[in-house]
C-alpha atoms as a PDB file:
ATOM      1  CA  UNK A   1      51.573  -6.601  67.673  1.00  0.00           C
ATOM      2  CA  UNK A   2      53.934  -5.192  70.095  1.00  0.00           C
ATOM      3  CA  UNK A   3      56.830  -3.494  68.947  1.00  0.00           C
ATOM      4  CA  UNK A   4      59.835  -2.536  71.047  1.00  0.00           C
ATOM      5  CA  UNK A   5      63.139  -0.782  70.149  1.00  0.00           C
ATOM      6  CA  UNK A   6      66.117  -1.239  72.585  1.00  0.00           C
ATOM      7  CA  UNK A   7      69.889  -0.916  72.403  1.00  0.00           C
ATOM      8  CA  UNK A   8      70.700  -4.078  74.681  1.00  0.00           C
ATOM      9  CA  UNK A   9      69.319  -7.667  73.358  1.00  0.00           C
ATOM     10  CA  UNK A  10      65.927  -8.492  75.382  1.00  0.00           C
ATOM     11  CA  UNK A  11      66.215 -12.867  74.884  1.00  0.00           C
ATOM     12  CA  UNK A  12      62.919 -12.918  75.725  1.00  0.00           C
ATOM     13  CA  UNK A  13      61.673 -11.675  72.789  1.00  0.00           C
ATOM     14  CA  UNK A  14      60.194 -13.993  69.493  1.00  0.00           C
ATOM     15  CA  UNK A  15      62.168 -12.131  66.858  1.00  0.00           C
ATOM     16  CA  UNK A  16      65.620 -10.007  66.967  1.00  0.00           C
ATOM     17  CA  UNK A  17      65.656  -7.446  64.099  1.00  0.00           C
ATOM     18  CA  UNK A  18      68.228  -5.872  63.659  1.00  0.00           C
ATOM     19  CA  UNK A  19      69.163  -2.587  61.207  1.00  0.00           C
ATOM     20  CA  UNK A  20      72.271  -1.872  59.322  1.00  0.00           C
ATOM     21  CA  UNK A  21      73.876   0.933  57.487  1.00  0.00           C
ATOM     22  CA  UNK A  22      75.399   0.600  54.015  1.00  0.00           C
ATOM     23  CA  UNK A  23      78.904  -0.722  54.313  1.00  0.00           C
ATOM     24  CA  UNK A  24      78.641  -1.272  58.176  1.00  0.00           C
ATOM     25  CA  UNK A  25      79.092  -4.747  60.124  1.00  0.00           C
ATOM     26  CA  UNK A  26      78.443  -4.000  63.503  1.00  0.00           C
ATOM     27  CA  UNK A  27      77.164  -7.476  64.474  1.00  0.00           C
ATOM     28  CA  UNK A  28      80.260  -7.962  67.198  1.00  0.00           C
ATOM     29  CA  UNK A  29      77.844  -9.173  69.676  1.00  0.00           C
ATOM     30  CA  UNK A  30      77.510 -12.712  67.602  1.00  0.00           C
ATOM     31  CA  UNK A  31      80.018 -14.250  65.782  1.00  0.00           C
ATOM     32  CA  UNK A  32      77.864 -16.707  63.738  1.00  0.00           C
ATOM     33  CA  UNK A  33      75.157 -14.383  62.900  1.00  0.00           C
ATOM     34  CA  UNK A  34      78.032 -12.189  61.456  1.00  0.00           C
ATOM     35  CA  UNK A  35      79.097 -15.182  59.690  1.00  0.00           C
ATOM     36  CA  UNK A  36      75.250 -15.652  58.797  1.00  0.00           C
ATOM     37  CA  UNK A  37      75.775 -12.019  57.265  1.00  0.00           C
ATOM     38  CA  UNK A  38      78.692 -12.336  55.315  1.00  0.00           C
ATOM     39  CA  UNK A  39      77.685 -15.432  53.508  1.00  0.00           C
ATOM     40  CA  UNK A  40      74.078 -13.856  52.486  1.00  0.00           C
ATOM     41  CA  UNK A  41      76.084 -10.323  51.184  1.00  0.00           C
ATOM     42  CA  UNK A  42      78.720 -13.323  49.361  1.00  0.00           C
ATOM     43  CA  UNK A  43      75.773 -14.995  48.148  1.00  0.00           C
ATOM     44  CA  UNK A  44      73.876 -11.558  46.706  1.00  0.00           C
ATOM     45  CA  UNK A  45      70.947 -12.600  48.819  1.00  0.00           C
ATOM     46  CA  UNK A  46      70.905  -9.481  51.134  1.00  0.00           C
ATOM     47  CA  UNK A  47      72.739  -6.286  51.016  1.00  0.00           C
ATOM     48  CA  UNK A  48      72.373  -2.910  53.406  1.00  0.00           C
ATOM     49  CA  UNK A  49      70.858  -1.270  50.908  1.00  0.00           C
ATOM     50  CA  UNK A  50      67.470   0.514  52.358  1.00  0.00           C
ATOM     51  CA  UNK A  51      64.658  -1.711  51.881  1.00  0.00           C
ATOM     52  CA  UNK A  52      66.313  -5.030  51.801  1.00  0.00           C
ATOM     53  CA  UNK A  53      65.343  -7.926  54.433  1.00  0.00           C
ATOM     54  CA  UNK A  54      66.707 -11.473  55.284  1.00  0.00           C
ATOM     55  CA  UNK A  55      65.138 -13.839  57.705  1.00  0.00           C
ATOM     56  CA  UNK A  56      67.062 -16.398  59.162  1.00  0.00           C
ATOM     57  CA  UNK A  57      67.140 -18.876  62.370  1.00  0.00           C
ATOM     58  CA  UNK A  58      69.980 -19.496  64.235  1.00  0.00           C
ATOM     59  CA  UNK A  59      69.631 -22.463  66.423  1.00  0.00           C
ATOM     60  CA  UNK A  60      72.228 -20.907  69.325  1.00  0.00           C
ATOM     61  CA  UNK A  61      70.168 -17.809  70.121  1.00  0.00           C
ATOM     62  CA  UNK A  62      66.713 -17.845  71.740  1.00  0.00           C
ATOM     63  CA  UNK A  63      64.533 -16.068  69.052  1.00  0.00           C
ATOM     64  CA  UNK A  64      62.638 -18.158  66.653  1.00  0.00           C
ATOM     65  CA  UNK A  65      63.906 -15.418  64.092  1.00  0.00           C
ATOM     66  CA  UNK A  66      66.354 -13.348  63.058  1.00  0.00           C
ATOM     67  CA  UNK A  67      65.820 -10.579  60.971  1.00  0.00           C
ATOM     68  CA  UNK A  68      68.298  -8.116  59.000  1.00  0.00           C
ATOM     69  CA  UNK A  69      66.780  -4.887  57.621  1.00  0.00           C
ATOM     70  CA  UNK A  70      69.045  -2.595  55.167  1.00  0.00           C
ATOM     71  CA  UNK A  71      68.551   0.754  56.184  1.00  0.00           C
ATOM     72  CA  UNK A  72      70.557   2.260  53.263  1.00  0.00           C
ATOM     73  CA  UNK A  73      73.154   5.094  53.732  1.00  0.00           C
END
């Protein structure tokens, strides 16, 4: 497994993962995936706390996943 960690979003990639802080919502480059965000934190199904993960597909962007990892405070 190859794993690569970039500031700019490679599209050719399989998977996007992408980290956030406690309390931050700096998805601004994708308006439903920040949508995507809100309703899992509404439903209780993912927070930002460090440890927590949520998978999801978004049929719009070119990964086959899309992954949010809490990374706590």
């Amino acid at each position: 497994m190859k794993i690569t960690m970039r500031s700019d979003v490679d599209v050719t990639a399989d998977a996007l993962v992408y980290g956030l802080l406690e309390g931050e919502e700096n998805i601004s480059f994708d308006q439903e995936l920040l949508s995507e965000y809100r309703k899992a934190m509404e439903r209780k199904i993912f927070s930002s706390a460090f440890g927590e993960v949520y998978t999801t597909r978004l049929t719009h962007l070119p990964f086959q996943k899309v992954v949010l990892i809490g990374l706590g405070k």
